[in-house]
Protein backbone atom coordinates (compact mmCIF):
# COMPACT_ATOMS: atom_id res chain seq x y z
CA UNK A 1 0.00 0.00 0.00
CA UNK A 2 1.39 3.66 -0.93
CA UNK A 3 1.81 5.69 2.02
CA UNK A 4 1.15 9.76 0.83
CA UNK A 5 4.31 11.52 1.54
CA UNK A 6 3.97 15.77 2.34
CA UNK A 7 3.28 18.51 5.04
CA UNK A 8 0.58 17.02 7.55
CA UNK A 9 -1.40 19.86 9.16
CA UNK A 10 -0.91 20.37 12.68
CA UNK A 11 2.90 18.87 12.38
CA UNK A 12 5.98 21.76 11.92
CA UNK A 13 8.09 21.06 9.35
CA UNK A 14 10.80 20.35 11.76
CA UNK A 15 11.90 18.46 14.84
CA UNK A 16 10.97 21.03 17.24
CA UNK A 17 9.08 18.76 19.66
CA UNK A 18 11.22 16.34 22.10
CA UNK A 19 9.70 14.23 23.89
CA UNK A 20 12.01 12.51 26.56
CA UNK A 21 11.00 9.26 28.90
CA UNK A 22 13.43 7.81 31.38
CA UNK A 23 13.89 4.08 31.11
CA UNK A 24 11.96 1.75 33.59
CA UNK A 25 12.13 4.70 36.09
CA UNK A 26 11.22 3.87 39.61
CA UNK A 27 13.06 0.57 39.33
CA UNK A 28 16.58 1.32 37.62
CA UNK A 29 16.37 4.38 40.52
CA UNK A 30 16.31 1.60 42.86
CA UNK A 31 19.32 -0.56 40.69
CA UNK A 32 20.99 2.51 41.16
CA UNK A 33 20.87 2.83 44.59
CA UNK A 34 20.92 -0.84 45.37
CA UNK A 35 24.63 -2.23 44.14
CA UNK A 36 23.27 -5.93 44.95
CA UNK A 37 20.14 -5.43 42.55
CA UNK A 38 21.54 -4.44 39.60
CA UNK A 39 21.05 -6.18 36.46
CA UNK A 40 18.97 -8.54 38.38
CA UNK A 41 14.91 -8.36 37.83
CA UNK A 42 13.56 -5.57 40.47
CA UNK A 43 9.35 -4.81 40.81
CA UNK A 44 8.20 -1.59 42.69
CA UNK A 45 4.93 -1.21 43.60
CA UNK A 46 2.30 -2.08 46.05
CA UNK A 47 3.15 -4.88 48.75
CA UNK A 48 0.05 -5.61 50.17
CA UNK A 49 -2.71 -8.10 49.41
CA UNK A 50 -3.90 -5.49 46.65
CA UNK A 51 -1.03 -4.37 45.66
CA UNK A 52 -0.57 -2.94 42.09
CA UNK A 53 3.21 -2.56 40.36
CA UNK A 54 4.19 1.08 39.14
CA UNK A 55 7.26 -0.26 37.40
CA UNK A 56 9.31 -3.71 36.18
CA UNK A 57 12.88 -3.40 35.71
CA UNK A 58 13.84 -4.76 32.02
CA UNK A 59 15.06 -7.95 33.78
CA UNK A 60 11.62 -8.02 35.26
CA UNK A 61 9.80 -7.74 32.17
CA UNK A 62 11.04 -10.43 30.07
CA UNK A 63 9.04 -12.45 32.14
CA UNK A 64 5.97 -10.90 31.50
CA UNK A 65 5.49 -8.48 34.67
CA UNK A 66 4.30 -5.13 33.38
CA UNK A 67 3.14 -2.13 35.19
CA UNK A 68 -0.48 -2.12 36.34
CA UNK A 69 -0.43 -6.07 36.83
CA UNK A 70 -1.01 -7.21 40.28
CA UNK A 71 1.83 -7.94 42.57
CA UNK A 72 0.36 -11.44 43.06
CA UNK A 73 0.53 -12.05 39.42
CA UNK A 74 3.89 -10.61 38.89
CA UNK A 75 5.31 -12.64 41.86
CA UNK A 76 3.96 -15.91 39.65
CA UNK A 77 5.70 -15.41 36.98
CA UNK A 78 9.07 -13.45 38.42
CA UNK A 79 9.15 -15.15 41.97
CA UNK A 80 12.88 -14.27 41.88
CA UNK A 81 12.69 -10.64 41.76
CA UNK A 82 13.35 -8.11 44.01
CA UNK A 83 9.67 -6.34 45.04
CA UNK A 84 10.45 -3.32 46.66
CA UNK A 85 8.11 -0.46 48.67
CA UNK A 86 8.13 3.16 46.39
CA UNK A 87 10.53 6.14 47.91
CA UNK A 88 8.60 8.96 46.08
CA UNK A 89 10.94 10.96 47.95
CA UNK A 90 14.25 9.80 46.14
CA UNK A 91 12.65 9.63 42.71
CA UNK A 92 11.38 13.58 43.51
CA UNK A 93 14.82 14.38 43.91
CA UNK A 94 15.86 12.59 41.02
CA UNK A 95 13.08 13.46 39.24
CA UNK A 96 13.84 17.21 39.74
CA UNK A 97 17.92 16.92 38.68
CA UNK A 98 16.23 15.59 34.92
CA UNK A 99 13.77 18.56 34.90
CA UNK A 100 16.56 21.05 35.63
CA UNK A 101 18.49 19.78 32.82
CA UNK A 102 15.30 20.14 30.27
CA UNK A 103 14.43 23.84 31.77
CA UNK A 104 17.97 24.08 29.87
CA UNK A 105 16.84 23.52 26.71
CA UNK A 106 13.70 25.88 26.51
CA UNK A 107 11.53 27.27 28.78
CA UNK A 108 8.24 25.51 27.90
CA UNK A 109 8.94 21.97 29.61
CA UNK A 110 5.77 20.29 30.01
CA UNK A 111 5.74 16.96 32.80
CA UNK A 112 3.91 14.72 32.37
CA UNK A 113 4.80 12.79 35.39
CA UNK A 114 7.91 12.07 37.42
CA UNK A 115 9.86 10.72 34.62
CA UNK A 116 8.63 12.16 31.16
CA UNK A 117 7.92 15.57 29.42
CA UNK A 118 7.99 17.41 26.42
CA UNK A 119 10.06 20.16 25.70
CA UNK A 120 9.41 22.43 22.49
CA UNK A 121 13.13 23.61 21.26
CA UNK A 122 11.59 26.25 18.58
CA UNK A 123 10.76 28.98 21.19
CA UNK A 124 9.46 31.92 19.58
CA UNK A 125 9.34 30.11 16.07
CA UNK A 126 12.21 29.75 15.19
CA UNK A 127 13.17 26.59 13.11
CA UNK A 128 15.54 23.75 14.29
CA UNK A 129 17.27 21.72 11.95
CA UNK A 130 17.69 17.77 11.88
CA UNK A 131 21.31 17.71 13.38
CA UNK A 132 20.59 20.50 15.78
CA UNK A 133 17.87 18.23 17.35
CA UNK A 134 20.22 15.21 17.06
CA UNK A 135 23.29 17.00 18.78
CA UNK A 136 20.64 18.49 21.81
CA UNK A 137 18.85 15.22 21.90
CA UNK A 138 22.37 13.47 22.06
CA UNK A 139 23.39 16.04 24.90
CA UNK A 140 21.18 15.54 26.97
CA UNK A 141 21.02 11.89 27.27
CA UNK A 142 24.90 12.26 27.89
CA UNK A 143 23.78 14.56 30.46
CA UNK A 144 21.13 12.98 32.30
CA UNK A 145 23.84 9.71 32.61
CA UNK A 146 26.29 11.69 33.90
CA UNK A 147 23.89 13.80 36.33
CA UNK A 148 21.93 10.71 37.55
CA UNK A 149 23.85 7.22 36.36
CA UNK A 150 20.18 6.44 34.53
CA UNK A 151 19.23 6.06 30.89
CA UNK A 152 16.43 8.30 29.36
CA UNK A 153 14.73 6.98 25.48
CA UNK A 154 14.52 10.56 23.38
CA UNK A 155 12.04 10.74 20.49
CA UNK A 156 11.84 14.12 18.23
CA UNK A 157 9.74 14.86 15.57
CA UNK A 158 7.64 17.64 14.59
CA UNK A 159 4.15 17.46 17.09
CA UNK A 160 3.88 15.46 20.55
CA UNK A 161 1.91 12.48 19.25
CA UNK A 162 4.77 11.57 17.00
CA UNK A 163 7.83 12.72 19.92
CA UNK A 164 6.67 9.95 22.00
CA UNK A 165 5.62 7.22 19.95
CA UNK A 166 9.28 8.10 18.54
CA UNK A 167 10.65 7.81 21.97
CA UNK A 168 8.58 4.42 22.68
CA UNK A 169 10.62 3.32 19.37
CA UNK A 170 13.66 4.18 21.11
CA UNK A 171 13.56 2.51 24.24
CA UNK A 172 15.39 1.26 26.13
CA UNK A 173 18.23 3.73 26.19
CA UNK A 174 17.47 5.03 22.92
CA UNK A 175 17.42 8.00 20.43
CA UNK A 176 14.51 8.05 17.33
CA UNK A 177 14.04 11.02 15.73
CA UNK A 178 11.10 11.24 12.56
CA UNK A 179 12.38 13.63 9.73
CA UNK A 180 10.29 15.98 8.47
CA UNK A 181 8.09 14.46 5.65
CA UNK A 182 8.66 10.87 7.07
CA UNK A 183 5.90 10.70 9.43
CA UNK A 184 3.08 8.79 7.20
CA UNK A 185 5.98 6.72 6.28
CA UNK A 186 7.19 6.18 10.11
CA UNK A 187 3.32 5.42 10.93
CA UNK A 188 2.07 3.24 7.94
CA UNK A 189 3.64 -0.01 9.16
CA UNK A 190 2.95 0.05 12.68
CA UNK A 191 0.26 -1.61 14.95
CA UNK A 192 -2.82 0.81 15.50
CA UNK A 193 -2.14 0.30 19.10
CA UNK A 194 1.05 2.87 18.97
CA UNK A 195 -1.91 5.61 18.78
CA UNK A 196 -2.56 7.10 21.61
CA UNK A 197 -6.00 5.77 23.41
CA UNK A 198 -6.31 2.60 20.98
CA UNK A 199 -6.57 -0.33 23.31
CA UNK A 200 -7.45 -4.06 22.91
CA UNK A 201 -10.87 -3.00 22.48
CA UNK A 202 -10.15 -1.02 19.35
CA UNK A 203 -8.07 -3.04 18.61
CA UNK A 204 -9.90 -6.36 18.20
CA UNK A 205 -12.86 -3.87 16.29
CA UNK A 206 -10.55 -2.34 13.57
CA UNK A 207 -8.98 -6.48 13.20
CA UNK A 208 -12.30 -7.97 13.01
CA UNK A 209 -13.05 -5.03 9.81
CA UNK A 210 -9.55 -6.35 8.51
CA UNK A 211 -7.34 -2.93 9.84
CA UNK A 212 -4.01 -3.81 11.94
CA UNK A 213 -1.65 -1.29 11.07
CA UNK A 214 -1.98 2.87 10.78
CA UNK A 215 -1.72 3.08 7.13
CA UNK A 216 -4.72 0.66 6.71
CA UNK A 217 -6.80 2.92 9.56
CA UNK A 218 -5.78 6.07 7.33
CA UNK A 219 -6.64 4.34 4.07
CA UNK A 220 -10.47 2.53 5.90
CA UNK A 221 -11.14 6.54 6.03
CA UNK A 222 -13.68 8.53 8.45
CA UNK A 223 -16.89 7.17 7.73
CA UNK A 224 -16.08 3.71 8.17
CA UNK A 225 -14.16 4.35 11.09
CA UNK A 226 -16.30 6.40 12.96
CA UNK A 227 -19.23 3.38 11.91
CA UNK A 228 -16.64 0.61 13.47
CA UNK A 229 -16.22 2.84 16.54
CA UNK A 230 -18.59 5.39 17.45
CA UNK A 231 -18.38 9.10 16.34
CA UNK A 232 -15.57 10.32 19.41
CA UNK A 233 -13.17 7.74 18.44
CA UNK A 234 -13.80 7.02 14.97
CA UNK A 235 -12.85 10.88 14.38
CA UNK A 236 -9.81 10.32 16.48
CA UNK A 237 -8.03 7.06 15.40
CA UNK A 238 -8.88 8.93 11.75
CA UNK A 239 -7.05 11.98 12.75
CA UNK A 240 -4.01 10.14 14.65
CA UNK A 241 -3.45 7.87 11.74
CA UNK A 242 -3.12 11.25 9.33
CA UNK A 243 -0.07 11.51 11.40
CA UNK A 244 -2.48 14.97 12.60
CA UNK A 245 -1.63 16.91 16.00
CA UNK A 246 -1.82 20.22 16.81
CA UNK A 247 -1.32 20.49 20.50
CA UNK A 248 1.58 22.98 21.90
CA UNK A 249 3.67 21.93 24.50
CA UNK A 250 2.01 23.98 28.39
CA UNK A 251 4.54 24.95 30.52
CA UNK A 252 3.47 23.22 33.77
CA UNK A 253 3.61 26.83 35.30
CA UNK A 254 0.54 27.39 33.38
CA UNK A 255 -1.79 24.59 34.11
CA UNK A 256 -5.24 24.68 35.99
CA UNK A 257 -5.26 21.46 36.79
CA UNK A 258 -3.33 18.42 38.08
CA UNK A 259 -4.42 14.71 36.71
CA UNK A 260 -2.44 11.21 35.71
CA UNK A 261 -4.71 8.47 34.06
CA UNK A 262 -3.22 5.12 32.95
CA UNK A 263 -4.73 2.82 29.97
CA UNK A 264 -4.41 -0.88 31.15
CA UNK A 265 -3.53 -3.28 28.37
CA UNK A 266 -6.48 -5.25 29.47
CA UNK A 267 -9.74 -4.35 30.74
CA UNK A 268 -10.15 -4.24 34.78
CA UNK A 269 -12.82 -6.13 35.51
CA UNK A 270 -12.05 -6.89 39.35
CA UNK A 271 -13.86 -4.59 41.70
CA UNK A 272 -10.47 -4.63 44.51
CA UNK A 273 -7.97 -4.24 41.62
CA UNK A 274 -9.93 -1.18 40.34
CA UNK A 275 -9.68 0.57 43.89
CA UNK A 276 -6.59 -0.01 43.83
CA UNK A 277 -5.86 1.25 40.75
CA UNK A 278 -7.79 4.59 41.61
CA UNK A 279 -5.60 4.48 45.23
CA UNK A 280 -2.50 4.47 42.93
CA UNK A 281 -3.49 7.45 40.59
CA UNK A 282 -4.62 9.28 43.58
CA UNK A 283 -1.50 8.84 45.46
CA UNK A 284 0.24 10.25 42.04
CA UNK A 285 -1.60 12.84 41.57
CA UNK A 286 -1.13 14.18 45.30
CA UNK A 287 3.05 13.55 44.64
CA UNK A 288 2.34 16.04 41.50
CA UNK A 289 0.32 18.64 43.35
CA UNK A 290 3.24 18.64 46.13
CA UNK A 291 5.89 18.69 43.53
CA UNK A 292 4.43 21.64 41.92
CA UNK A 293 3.94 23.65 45.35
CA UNK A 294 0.44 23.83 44.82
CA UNK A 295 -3.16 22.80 46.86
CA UNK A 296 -6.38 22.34 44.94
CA UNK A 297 -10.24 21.98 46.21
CA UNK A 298 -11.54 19.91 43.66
CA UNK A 299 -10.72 15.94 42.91
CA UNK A 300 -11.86 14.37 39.80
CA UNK A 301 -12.71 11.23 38.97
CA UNK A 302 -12.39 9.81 35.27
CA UNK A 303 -13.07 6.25 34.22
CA UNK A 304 -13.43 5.39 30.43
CA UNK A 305 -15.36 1.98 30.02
CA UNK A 306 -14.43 -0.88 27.66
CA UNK A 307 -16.66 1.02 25.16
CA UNK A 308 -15.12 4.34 25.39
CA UNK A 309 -17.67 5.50 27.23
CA UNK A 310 -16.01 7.97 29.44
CA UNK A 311 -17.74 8.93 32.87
CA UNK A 312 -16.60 12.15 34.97
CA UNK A 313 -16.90 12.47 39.07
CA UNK A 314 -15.41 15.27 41.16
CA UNK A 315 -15.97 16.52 44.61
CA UNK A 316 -15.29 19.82 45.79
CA UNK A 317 -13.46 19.49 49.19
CA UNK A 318 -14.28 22.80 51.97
CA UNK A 319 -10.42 23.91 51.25
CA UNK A 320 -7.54 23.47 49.17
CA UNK A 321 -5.62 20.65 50.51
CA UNK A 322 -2.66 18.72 48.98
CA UNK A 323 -2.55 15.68 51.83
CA UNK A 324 -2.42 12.42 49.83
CA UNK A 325 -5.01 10.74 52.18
CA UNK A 326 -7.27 13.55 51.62
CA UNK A 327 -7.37 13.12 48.05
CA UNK A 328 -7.45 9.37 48.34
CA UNK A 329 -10.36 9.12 50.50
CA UNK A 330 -12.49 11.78 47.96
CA UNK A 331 -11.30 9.49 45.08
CA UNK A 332 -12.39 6.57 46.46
CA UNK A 333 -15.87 8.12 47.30
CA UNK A 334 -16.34 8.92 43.63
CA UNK A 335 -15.56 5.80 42.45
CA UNK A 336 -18.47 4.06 44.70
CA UNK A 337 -21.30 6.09 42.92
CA UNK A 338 -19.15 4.32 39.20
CA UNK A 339 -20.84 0.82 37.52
CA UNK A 340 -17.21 -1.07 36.61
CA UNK A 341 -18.90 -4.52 36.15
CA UNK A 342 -18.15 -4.26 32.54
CA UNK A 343 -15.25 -3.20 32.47
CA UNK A 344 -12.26 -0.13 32.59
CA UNK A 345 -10.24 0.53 30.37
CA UNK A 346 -8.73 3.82 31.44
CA UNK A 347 -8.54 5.18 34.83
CA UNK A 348 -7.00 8.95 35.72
CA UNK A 349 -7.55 11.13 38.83
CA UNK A 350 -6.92 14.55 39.09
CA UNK A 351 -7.65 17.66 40.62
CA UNK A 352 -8.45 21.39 40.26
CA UNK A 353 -9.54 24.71 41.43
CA UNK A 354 -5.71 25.24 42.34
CA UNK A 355 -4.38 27.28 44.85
CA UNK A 356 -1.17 28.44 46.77
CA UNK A 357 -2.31 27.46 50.21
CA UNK A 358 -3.25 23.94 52.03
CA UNK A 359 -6.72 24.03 54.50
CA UNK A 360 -5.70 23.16 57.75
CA UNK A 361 -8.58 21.58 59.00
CA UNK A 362 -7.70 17.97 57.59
CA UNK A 363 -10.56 16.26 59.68
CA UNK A 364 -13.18 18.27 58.34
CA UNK A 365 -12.42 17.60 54.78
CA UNK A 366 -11.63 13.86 54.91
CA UNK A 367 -15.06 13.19 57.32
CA UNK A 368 -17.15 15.01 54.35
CA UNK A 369 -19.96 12.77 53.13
CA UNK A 370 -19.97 11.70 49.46
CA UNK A 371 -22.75 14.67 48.81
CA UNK A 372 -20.13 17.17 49.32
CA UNK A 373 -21.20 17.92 52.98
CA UNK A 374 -18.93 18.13 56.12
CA UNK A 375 -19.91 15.27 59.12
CA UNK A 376 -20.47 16.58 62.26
CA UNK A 377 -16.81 15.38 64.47
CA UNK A 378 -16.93 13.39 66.97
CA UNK A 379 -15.28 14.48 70.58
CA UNK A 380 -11.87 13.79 70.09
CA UNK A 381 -10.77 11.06 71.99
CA UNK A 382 -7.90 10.42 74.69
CA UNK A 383 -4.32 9.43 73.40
CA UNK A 384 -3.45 6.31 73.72
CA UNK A 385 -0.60 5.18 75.85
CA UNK A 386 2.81 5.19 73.53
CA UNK A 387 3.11 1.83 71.62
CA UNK A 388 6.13 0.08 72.23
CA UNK A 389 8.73 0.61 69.13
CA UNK A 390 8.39 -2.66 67.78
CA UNK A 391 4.25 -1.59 67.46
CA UNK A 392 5.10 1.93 65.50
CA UNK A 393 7.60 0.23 62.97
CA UNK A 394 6.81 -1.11 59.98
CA UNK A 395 10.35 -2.46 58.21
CA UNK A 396 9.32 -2.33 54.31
CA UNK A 397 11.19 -4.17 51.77
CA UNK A 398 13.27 -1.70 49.77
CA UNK A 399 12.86 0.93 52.74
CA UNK A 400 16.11 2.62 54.28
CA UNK A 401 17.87 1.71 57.30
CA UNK A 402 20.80 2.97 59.48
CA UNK A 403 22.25 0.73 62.12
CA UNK A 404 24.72 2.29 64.41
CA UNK A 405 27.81 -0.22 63.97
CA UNK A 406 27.26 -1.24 60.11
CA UNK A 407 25.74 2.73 58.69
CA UNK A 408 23.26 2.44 55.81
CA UNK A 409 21.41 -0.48 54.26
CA UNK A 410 17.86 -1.23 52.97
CA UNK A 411 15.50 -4.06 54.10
CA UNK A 412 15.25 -6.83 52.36
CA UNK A 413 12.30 -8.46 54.03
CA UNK A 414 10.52 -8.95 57.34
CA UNK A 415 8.51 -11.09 59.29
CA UNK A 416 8.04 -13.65 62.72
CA UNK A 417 10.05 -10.81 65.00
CA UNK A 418 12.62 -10.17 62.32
CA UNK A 419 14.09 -8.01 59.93
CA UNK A 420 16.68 -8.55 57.18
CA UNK A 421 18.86 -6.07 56.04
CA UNK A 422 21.46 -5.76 53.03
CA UNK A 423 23.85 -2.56 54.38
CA UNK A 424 24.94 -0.96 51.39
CA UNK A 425 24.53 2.26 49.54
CA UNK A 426 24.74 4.16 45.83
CA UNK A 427 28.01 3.69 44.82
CA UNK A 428 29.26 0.81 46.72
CA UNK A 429 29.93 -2.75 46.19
CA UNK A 430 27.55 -5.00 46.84
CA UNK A 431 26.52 -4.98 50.76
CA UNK A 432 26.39 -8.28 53.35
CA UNK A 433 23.23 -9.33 54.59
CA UNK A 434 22.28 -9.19 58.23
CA UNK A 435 19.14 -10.06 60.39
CA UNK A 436 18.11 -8.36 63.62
CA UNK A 437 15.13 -8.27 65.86
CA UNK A 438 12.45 -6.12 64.64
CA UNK A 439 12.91 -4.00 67.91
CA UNK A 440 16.80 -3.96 67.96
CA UNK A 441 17.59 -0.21 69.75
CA UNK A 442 20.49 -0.04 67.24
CA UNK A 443 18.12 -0.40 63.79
CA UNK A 444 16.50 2.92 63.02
CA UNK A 445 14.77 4.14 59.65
CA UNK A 446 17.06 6.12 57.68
CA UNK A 447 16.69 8.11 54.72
CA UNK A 448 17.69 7.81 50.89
CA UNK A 449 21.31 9.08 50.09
CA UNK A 450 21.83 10.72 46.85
CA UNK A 451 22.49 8.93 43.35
CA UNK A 452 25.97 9.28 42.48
CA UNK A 453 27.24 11.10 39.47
CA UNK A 454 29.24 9.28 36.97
CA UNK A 455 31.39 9.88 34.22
CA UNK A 456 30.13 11.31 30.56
CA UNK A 457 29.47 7.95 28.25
CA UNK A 458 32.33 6.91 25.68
CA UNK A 459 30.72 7.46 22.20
CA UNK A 460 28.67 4.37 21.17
CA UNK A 461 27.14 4.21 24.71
CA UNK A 462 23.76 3.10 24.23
CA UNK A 463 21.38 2.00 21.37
CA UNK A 464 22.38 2.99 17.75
CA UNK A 465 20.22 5.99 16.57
CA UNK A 466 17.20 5.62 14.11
CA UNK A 467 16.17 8.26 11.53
């Protein structure tokens, strides 16, 4: 099939947009900062009997463990690996060193979570060239590596849609940039499912109508799209596979909002894995709101079915707040008044009506009744006698430690009046193993030490470039 070549509306007729996404994040954070774990599968995520995982190192994930999968079902298939509690705290930090480096390039950065943005290197207009892009997308890999010891996959092209599926091309550790009057061609072979919001519903409608790749979706046309689909998303797999998108990168300074949504690769049927689910997305959102210095009033729900059907919730709190269990607790009410018996497809959370200050009165927002209405509190009872330490601790796996004879480790596991500990830190070799009570005086939490810098990458470092 002949794939029309040309200017497609809405895309700049040069690689202005980059689009960057840091490989397997939370986890190669954690191989960082582990010595002992590297190179070996790691899973972060939920612990717990519902437990959901954010991210699966590479190792991880040639067994089949993907984010969003239960940690039951991932510890099937990978019982080896290591599955480690989240330090939002060290991948903020983290987090913020990569964002520093992109506020470099131009000043319209736009996050999209802890570990990906967009950045828009024409500021003002003006045109950037194919080996400008290169050299600045090369750069800043280089940089990132030597800033942080972590890889980051860089996609260009000329509009967001095509800057990340060119950076999903890339990963892991990769750099794909589309040049300019390539894109139809870059598109035409590939699975439908690189456009954004086509899941395994879509998916299995466009196959069943004989249409698995984009150039096939842009050849079926509108009509019969849009008659396979429904109006909403017939119009927009039609548009997408033009190679057509017209959205400008927002410089996060300018947003009204906070949200982060996932699509899962299969529909959620299971009423405890979709709480979770919303739990998770809450708990990002809140990490967001804090990052950006910002409180908001409002939490919104959004839950797209398996038919596309997408349903909105929100709740408007009594005052801005920016406490995660605040926003939990309001997410979770909005997702009791949602039908998910047939299925989700797409979960996000988010919240609005921003401001610069945080409501103080905690209890009065998170006793409010689904209807929006404040309870009445209850007299506040006594305080209960200190709990011995053993009571108050709770020894994670992945969590940090400091003993005072050995320094700095992380726990490896717990459990029966014990705790395990590997004592070693970012940079070292690879740390002994000890076990101690779970009260031991000596054992006390500790707190993340920094990722080491390391030295600039010898040329070749890295997947070969694609054009």
């Amino acid at each position: 099939m002949s794939v029309r070549s040309g200017i497609i509306r809405g895309v700049r007729g040069h690689p202005a947009i980059l689009h960057l996404d840091m490989d397997a994040f939370y986890a190669a954070v954690e191989q960082r900062a582990k010595p002992s774990l590297r190179g070996k599968p790691v899973v972060v995520g939920g612990l717990g009997p519902r437990g959901v995982v954010a991210t699966a190192s590479y190792e991880a994930r040639t067994y089949g463990v993907h984010s969003a999968m239960p940690v039951a079902q991932a510890r099937a298939r990978c019982p080896n690996a290591a599955y480690l509690t989240p330090r939002f705290g060290l991948y903020r930090q983290v987090s913020d060193t990569v964002m520093e480096l992109l506020a470099e390039l131009s000043p319209l950065v736009e996050p999209l979570s802890l570990d990906e943005a967009f950045v828009d290197l024409a500021v003002g207009g003006a045109a950037v060239t194919t080996e400008e892009a290169l050299t600045t997308g090369r750069a800043l890999r280089a940089r990132i590596r030597a800033a942080t010891g972590l890889s980051g996959s860089v996609g260009l092209a000329g509009s967001k849609m095509l800057a990340k599926i060119a950076s999903e091309q890339a990963k892991p550790d990769g750099l794909v940039l589309i040049a300019p009057g390539t894109e139809r061609e870059f598109l035409a072979p590939m699975s439908v499912r690189v456009l954004p919001g086509v899941g395994p519903a879509t998916d299995r409608a466009l196959r069943r109508a004989g249409i698995g790749t984009v150039a096939e979706a842009a050849a079926a046309g509108k009509e019969e799209l849009v008659r396979l689909l429904g109006q909403a998303q017939g119009v927009a797999v039609h548009t997408m596979a033009q190679g057509v998108d017209d959205r400008p990168v927002v410089a996060e300074r300018d947003a009204k909002s906070v949200s982060v949504e996932d699509t899962f690769d299969t529909d959620l049927t299971d009423r405890p894995l979709v709480r979770a689910q919303v739990d998770r997305l809450a708990g990002r959102c809140a990490e967001r709101l804090r990052t950006a210095g910002r409180s908001a009033r409002t939490v919104v729900l959004k839950v797209r079915g398996h038919d596309f059907t997408t349903l909105t919730r929100s709740e408007t709190l009594r005052g801005p707040t920016d406490e995660p269990a605040v926003i939990r607790e309001a997410a979770a009410r909005l997702l009791e008044g949602v039908d998910t018996t047939a299925g989700v497809r797409l979960l996000g959370v988010g919240v609005t009506a921003l401001a610069g200050y945080t409501q103080e009165d905690l209890f009065a927002q998170r006793s409010q009744t689904p209807g929006g209405h404040a309870a009445t509190a209850p007299p506040e009872p006594p305080a209960p006698a200190q709990p011995p330490p053993s009571a108050v601790r709770r020894w994670l796996p992945g969590l940090d430690v400091r003993h005072v004879k050995h320094g700095p480790g992380w726990v490896q596991g717990s459990g029966v009046g014990r705790v395990t500990v590997r004592f070693e830190q970012p940079g070292s070799q690879p740390g002994r193993v000890r076990t101690f009570s779970m009260d031991d005086p000596e054992l006390e939490p500790g707190e993340p030490l920094p990722l080491p810098a390391q030295p600039l990458p010898s040329d070749g470092e890295g997947r070969p470039e694609s054009l």
